[in-house]
C-alpha atoms as a PDB file:
ATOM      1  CA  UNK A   1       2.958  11.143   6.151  1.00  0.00           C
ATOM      2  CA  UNK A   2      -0.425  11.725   7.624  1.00  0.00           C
ATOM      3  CA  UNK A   3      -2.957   8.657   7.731  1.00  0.00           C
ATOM      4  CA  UNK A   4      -5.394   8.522   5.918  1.00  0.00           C
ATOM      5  CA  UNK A   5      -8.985   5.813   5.553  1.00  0.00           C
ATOM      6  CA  UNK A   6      -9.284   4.139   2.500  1.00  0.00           C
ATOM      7  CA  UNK A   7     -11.815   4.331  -0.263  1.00  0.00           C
ATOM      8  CA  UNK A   8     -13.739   1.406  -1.228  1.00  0.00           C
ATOM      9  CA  UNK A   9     -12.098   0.357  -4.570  1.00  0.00           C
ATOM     10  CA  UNK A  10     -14.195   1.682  -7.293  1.00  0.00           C
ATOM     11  CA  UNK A  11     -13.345  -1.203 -10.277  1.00  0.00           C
ATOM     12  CA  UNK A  12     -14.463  -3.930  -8.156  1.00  0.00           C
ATOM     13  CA  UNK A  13     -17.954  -5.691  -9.060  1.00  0.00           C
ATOM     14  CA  UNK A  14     -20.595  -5.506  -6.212  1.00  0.00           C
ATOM     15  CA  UNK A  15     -20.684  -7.893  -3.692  1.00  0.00           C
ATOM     16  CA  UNK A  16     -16.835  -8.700  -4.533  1.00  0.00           C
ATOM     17  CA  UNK A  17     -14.231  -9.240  -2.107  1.00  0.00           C
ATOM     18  CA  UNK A  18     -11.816  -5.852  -0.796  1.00  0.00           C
ATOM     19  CA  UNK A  19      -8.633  -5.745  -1.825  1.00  0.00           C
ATOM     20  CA  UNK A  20      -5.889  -6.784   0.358  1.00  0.00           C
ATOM     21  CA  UNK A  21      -5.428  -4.390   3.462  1.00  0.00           C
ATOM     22  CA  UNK A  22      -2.521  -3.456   5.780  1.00  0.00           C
ATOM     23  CA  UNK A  23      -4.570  -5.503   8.241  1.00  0.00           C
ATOM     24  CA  UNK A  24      -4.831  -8.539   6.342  1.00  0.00           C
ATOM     25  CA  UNK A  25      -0.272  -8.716   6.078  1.00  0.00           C
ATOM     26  CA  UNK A  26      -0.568  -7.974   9.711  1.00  0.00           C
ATOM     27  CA  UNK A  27      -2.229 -11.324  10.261  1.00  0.00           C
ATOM     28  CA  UNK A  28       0.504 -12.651   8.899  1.00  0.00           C
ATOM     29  CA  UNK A  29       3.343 -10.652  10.143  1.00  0.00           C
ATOM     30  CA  UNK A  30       4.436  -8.068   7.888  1.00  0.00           C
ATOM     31  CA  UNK A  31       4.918  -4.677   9.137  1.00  0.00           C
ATOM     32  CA  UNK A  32       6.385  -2.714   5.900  1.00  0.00           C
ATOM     33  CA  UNK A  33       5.581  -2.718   2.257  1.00  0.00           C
ATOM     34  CA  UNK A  34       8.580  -2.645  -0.250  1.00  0.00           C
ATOM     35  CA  UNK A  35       8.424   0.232  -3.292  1.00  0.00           C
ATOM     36  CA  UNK A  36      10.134  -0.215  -6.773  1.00  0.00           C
ATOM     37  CA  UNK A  37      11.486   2.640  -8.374  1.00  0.00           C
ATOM     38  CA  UNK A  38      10.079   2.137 -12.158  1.00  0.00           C
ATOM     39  CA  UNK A  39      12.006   3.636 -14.109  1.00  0.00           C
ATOM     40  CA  UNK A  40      14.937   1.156 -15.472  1.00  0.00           C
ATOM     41  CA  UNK A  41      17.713   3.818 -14.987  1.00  0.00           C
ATOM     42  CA  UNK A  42      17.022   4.176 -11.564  1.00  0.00           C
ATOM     43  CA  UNK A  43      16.009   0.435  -9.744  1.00  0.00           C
ATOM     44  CA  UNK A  44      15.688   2.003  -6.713  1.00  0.00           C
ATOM     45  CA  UNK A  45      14.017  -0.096  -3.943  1.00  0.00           C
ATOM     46  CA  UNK A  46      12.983   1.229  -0.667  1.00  0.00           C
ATOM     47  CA  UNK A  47      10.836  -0.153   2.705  1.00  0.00           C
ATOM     48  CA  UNK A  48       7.861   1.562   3.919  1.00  0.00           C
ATOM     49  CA  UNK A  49       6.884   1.063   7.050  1.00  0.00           C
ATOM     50  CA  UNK A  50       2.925   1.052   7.543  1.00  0.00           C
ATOM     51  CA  UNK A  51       2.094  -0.178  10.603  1.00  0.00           C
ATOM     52  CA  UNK A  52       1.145   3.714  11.953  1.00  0.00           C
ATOM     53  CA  UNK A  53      -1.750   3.544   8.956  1.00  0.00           C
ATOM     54  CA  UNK A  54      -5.181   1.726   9.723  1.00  0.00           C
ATOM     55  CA  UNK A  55      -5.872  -1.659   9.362  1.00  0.00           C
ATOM     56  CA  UNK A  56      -8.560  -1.345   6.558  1.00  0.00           C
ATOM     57  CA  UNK A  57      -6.326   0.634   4.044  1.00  0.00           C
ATOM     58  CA  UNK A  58      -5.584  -1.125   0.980  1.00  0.00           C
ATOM     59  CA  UNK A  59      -2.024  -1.586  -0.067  1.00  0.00           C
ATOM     60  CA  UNK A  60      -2.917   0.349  -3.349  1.00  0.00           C
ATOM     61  CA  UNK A  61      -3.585   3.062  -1.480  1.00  0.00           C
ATOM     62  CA  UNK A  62       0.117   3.868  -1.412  1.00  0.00           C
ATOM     63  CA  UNK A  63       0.660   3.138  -5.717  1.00  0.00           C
ATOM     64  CA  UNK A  64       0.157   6.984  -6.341  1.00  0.00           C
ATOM     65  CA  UNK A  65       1.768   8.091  -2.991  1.00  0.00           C
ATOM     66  CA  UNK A  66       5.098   6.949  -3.558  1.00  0.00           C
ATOM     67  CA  UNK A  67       7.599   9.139  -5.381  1.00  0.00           C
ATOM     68  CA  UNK A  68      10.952   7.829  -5.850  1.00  0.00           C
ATOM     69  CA  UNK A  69      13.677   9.991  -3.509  1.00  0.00           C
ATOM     70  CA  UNK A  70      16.581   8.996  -5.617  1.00  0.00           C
END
């Protein structure tokens, strides 16, 4: 997966804070972002690890990247 910037998000109000960013969980520590297959059949759960992708991409960045491998 190639990394990519991420777009200001387009629903918030002007002047509003940014959404949480890969940068922010690195302050803290975290290094991977967990996925959640949706469909109830499946319940597959898998880690992604994002600390390759820049610090000011949003975590829903990945929402509509993720496609369950199951």
């Amino acid at each position: 997966m190639t990394p990519r910037r991420s777009l200001p998000c387009k629903n918030a109000p002007a002047g509003s804070p940014r959404g949480m960013t890969l940068g922010n969980m690195r302050e803290v520590g975290v290094q991977r972002l967990i996925a959640s297959c949706l469909n109830d059949a499946c319940q597959h759960t898998a880690l992604i690890d994002v600390s390759s992708y820049p610090a000011e991409t949003e975590v829903p960045y990945f929402r509509s990247r993720v496609v369950c491998a199951k």
